[in-house]
PDB file of N, CA and C in Angstrom:
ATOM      1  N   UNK A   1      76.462  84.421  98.328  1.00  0.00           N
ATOM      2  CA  UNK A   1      77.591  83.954  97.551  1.00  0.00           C
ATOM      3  C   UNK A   1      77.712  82.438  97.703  1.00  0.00           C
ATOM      4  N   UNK A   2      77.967  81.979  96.364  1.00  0.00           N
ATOM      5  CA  UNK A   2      77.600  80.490  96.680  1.00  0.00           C
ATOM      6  C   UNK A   2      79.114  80.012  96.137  1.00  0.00           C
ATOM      7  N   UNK A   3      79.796  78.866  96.538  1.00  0.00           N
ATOM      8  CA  UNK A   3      80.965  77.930  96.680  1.00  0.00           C
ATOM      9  C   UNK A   3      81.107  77.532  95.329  1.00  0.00           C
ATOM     10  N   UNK A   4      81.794  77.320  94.470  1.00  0.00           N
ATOM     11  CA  UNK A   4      82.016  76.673  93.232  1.00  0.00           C
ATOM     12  C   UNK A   4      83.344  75.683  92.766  1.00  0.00           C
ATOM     13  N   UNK A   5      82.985  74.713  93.162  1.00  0.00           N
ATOM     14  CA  UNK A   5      83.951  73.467  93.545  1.00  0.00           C
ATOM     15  C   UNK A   5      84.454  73.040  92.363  1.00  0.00           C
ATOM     16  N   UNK A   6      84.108  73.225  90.855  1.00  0.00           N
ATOM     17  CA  UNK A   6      84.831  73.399  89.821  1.00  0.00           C
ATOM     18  C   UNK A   6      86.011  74.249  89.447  1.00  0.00           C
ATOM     19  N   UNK A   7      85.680  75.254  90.716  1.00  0.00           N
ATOM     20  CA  UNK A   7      86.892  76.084  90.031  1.00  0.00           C
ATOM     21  C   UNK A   7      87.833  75.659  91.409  1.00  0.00           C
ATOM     22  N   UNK A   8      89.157  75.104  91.362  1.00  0.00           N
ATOM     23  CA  UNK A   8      89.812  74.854  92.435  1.00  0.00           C
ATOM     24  C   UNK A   8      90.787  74.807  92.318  1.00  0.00           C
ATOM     25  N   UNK A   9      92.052  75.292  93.119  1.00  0.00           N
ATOM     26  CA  UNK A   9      93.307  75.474  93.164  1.00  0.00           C
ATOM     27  C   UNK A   9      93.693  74.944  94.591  1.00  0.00           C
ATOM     28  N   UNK A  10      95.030  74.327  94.053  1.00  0.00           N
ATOM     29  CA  UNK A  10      95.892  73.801  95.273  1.00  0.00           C
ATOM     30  C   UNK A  10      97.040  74.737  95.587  1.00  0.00           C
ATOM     31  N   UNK A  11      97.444  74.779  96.902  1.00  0.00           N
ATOM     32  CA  UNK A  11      98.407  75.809  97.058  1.00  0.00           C
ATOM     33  C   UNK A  11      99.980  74.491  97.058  1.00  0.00           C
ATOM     34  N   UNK A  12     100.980  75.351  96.896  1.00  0.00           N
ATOM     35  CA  UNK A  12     102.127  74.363  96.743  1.00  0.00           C
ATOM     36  C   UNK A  12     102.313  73.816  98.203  1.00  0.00           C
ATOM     37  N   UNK A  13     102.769  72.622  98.374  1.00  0.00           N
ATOM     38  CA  UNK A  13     103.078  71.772  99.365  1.00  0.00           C
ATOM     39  C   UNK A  13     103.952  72.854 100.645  1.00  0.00           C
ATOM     40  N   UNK A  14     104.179  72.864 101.692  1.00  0.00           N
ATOM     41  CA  UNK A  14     105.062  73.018 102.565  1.00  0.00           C
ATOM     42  C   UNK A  14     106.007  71.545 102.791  1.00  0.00           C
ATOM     43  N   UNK A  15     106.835  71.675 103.114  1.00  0.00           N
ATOM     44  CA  UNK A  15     108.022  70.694 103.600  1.00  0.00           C
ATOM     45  C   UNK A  15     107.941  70.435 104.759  1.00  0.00           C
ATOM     46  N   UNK A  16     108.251  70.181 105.848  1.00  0.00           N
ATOM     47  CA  UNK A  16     108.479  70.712 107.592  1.00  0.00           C
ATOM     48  C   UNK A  16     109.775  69.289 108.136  1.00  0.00           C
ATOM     49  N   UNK A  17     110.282  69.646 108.371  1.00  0.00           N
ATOM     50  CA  UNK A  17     111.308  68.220 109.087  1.00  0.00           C
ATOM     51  C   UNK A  17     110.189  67.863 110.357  1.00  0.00           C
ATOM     52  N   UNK A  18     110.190  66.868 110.577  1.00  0.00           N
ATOM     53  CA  UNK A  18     109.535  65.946 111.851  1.00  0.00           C
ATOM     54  C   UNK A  18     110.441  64.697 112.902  1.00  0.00           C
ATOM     55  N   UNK A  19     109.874  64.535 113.721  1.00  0.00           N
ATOM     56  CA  UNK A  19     110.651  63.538 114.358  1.00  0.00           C
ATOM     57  C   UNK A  19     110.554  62.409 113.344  1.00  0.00           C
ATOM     58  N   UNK A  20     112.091  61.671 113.002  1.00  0.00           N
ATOM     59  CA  UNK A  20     111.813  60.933 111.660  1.00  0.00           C
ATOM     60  C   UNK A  20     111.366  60.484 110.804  1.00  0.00           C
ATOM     61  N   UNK A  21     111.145  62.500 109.796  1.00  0.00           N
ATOM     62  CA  UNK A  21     111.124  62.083 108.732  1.00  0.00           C
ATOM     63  C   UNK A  21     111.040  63.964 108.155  1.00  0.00           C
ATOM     64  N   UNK A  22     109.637  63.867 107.550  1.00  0.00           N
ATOM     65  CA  UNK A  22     109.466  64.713 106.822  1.00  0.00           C
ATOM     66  C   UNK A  22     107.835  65.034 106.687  1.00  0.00           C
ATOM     67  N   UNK A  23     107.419  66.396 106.845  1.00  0.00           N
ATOM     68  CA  UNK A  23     105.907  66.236 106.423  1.00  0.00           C
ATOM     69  C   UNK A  23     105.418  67.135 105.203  1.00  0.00           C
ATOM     70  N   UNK A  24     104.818  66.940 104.760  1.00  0.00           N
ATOM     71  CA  UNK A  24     104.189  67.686 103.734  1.00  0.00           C
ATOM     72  C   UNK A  24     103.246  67.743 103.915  1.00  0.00           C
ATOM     73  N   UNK A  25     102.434  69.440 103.537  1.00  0.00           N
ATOM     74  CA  UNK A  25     100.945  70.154 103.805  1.00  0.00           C
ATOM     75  C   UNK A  25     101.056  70.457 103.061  1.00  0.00           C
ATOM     76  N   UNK A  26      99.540  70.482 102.610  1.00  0.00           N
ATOM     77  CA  UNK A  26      98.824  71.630 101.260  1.00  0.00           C
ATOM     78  C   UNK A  26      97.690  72.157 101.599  1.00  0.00           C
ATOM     79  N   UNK A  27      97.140  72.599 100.737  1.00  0.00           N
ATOM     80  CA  UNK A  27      95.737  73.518 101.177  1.00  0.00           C
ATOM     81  C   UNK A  27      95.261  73.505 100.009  1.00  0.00           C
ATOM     82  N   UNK A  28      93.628  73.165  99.849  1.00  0.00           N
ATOM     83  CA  UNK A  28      92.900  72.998  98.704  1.00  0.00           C
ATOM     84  C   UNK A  28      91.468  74.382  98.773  1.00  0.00           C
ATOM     85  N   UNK A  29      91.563  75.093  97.824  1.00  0.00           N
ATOM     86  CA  UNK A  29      91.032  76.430  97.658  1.00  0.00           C
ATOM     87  C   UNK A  29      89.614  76.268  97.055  1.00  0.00           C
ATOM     88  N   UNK A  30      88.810  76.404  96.733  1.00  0.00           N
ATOM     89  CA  UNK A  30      87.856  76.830  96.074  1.00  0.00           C
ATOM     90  C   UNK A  30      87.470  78.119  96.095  1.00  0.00           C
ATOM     91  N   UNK A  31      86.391  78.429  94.823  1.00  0.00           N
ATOM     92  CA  UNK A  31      86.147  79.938  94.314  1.00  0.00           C
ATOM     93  C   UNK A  31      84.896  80.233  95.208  1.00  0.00           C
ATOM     94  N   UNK A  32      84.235  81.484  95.435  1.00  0.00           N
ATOM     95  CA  UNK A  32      83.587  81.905  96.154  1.00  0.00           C
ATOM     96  C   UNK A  32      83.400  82.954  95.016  1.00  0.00           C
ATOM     97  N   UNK A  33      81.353  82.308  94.904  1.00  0.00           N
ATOM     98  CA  UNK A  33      81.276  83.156  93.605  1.00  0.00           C
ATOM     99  C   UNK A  33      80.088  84.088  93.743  1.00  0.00           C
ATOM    100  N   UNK A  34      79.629  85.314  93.118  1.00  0.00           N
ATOM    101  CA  UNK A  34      78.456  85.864  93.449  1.00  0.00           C
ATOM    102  C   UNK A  34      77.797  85.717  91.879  1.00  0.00           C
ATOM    103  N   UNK A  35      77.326  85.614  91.723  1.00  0.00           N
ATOM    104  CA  UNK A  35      76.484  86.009  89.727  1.00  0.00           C
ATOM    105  C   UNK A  35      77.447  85.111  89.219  1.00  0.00           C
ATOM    106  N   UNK A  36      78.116  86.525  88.018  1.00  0.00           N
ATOM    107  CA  UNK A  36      78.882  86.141  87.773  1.00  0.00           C
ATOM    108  C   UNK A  36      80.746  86.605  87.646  1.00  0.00           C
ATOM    109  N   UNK A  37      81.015  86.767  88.917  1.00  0.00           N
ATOM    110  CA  UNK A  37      81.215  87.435  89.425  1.00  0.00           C
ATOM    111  C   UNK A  37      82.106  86.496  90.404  1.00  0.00           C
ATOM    112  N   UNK A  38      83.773  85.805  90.177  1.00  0.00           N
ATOM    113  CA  UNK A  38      84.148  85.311  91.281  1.00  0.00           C
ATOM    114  C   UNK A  38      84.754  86.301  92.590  1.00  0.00           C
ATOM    115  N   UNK A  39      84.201  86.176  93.815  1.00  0.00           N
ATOM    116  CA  UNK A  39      84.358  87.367  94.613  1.00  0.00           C
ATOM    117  C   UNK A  39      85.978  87.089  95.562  1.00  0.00           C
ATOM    118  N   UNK A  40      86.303  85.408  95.300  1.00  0.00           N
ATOM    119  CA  UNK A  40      87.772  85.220  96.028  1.00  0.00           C
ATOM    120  C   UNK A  40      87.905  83.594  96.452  1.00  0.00           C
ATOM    121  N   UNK A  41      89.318  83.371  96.723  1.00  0.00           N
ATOM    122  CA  UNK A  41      88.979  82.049  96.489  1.00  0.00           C
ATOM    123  C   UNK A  41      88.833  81.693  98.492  1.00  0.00           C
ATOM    124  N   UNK A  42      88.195  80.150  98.943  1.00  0.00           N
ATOM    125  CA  UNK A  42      88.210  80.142  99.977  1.00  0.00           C
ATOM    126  C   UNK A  42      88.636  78.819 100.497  1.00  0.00           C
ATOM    127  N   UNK A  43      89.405  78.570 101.273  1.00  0.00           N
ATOM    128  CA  UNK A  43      89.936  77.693 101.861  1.00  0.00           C
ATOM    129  C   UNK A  43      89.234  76.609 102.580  1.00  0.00           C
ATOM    130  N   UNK A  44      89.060  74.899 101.805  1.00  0.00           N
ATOM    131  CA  UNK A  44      88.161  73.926 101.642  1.00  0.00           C
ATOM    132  C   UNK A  44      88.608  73.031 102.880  1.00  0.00           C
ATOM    133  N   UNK A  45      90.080  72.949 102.596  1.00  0.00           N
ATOM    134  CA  UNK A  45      90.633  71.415 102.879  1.00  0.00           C
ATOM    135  C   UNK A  45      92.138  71.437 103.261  1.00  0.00           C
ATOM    136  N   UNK A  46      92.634  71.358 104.254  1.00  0.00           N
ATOM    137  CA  UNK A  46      94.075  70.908 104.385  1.00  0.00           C
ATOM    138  C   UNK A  46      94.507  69.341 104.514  1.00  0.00           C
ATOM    139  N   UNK A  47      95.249  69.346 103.880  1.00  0.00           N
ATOM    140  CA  UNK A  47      95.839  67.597 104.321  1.00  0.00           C
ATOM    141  C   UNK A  47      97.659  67.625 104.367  1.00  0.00           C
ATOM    142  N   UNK A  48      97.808  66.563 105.139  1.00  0.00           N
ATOM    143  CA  UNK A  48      99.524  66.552 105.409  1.00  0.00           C
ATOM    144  C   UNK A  48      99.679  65.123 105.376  1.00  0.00           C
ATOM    145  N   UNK A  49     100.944  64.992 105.102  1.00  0.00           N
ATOM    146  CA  UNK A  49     101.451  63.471 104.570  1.00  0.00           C
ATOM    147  C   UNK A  49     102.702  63.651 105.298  1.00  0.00           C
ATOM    148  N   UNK A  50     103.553  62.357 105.642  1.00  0.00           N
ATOM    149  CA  UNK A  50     104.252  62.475 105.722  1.00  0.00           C
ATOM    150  C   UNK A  50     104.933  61.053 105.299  1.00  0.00           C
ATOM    151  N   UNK A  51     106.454  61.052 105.816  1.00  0.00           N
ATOM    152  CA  UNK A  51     107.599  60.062 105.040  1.00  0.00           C
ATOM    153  C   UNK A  51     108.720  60.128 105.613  1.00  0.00           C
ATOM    154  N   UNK A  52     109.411  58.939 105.601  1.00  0.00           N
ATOM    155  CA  UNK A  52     110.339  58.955 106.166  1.00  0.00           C
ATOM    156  C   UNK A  52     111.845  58.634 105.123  1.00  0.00           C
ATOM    157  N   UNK A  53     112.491  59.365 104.680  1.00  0.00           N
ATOM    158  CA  UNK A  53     113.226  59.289 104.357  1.00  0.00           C
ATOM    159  C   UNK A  53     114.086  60.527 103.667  1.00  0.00           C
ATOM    160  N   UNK A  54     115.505  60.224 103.024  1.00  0.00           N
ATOM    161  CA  UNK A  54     115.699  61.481 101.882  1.00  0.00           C
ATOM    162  C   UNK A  54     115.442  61.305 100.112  1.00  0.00           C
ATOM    163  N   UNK A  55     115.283  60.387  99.956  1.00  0.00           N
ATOM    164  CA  UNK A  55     115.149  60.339  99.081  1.00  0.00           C
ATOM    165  C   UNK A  55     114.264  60.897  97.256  1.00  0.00           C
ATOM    166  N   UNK A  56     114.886  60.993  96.668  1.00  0.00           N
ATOM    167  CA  UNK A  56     112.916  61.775  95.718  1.00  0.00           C
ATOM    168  C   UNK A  56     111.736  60.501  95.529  1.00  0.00           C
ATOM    169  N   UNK A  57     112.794  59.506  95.657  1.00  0.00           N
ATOM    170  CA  UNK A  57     111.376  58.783  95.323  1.00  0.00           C
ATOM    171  C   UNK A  57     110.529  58.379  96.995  1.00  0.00           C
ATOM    172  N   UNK A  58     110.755  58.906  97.776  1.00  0.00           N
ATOM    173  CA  UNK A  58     110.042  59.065  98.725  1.00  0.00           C
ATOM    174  C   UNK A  58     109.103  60.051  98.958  1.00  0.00           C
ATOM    175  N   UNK A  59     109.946  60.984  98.356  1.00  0.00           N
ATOM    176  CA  UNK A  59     109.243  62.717  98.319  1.00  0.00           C
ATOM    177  C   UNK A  59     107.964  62.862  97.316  1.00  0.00           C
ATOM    178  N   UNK A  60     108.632  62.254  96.257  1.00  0.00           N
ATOM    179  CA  UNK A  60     107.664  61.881  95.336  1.00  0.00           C
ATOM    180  C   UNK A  60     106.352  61.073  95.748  1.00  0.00           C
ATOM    181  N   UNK A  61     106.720  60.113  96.533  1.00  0.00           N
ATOM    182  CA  UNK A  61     105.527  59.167  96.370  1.00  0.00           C
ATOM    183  C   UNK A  61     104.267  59.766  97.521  1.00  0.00           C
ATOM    184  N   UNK A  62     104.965  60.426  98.572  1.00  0.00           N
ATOM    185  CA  UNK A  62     104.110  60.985  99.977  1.00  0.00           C
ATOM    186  C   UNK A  62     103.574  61.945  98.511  1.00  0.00           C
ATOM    187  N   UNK A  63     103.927  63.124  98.296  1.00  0.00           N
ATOM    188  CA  UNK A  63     103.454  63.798  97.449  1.00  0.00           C
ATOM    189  C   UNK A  63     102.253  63.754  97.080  1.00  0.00           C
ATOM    190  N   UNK A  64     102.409  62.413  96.144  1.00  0.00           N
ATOM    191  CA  UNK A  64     101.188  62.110  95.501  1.00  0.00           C
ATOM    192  C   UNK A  64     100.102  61.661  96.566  1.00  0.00           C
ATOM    193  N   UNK A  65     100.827  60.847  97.435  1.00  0.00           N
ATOM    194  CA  UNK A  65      99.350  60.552  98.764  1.00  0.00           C
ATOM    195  C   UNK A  65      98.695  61.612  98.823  1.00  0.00           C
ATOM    196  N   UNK A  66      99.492  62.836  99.159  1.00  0.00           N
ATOM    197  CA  UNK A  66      98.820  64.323  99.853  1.00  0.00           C
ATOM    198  C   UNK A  66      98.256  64.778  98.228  1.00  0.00           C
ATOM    199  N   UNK A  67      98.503  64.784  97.305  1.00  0.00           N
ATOM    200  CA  UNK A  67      97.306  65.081  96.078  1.00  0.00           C
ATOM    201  C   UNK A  67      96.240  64.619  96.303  1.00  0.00           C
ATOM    202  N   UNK A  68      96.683  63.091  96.394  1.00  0.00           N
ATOM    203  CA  UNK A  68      94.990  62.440  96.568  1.00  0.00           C
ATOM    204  C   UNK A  68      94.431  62.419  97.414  1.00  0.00           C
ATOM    205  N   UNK A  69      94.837  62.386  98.558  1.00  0.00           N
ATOM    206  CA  UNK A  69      93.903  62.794  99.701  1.00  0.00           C
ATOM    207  C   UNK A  69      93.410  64.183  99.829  1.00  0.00           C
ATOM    208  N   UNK A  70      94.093  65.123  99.238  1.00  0.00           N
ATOM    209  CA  UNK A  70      93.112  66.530  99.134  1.00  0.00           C
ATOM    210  C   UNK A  70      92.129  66.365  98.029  1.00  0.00           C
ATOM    211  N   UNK A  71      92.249  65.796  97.001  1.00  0.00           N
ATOM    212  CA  UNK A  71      91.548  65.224  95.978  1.00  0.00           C
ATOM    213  C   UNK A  71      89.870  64.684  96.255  1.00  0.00           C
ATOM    214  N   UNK A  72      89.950  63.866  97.338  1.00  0.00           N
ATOM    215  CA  UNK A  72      89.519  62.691  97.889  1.00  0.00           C
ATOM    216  C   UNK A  72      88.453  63.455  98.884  1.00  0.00           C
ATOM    217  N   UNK A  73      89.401  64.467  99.580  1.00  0.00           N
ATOM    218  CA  UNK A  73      88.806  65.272 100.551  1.00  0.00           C
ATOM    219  C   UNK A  73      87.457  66.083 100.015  1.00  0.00           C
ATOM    220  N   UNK A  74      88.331  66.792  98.893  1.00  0.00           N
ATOM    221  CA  UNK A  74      87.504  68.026  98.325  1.00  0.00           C
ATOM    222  C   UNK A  74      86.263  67.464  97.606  1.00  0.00           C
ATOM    223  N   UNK A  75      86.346  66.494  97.059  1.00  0.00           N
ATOM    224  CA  UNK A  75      85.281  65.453  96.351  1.00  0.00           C
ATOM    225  C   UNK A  75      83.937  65.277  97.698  1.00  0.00           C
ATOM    226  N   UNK A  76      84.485  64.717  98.751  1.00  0.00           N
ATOM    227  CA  UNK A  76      83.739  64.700  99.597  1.00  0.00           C
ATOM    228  C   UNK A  76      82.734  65.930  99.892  1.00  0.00           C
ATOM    229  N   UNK A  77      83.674  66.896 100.084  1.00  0.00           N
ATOM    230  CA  UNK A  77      83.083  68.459 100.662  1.00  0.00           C
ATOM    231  C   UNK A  77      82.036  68.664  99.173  1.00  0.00           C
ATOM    232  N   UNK A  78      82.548  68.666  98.125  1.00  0.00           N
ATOM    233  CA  UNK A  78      81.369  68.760  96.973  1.00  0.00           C
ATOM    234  C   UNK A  78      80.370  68.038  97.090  1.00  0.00           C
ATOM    235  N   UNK A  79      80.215  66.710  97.133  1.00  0.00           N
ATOM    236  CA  UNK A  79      79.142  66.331  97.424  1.00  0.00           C
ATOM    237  C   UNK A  79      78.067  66.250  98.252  1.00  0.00           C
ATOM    238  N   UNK A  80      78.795  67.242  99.531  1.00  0.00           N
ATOM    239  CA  UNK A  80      77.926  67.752 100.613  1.00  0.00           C
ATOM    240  C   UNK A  80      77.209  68.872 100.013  1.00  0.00           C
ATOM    241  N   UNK A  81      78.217  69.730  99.947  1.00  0.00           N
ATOM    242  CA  UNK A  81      77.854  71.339  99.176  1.00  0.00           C
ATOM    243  C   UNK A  81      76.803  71.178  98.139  1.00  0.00           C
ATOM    244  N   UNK A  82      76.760  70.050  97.029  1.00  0.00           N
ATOM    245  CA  UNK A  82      75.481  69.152  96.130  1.00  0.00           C
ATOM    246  C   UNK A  82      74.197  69.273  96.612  1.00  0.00           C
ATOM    247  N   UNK A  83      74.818  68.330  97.665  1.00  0.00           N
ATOM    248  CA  UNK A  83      73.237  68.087  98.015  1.00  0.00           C
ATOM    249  C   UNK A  83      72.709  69.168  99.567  1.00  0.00           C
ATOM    250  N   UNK A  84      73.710  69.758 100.281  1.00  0.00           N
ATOM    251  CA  UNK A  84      72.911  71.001 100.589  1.00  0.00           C
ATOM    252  C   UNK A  84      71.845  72.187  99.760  1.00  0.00           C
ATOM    253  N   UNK A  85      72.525  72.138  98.761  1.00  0.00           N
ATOM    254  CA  UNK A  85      72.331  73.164  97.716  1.00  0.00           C
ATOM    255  C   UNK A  85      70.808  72.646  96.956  1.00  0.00           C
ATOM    256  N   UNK A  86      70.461  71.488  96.881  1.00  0.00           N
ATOM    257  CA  UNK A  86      68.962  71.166  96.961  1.00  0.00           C
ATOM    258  C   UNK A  86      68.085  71.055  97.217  1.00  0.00           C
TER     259      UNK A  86
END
């Protein structure tokens, strides 16, 4: 069964309070495929951000860090998975 890094889903953020502030986790999924035939998805990449404040435009902006750094992450792991796969 081979990894298929096109097909990918993010799971929704967690929240967590921290010593001042706030953190946010996600988890970045990929498919796990046989033929053709996806057999389930499998867990690539976690990343956590965090921030200090209450605000949305704080919430907002860590947010987007933790997109792109799972983004950033998973890009990486593909291009391993690439060129293993040759």
């Amino acid at each position: 069964m081979a990894l298929d890094f096109s097909l990918l889903k993010v799971s929704d953020e967690t929240c967590r309070a921290i010593p001042g502030g706030h953190a946010l986790t996600a988890t970045a999924y990929v498919a796990r495929v046989s033929g053709d035939r996806l057999e389930h998805y499998v867990a690539v990449a976690e990343a956590t951000e965090s921030y200090v404040g209450w605000g949305t435009e704080d919430y907002q902006a860590a947010h987007l860090r933790l997109r792109r750094r799972l983004r950033d992450r998973v890009r990486e792991l593909a291009t391993v998975h690439d060129r293993e796969a040759d």
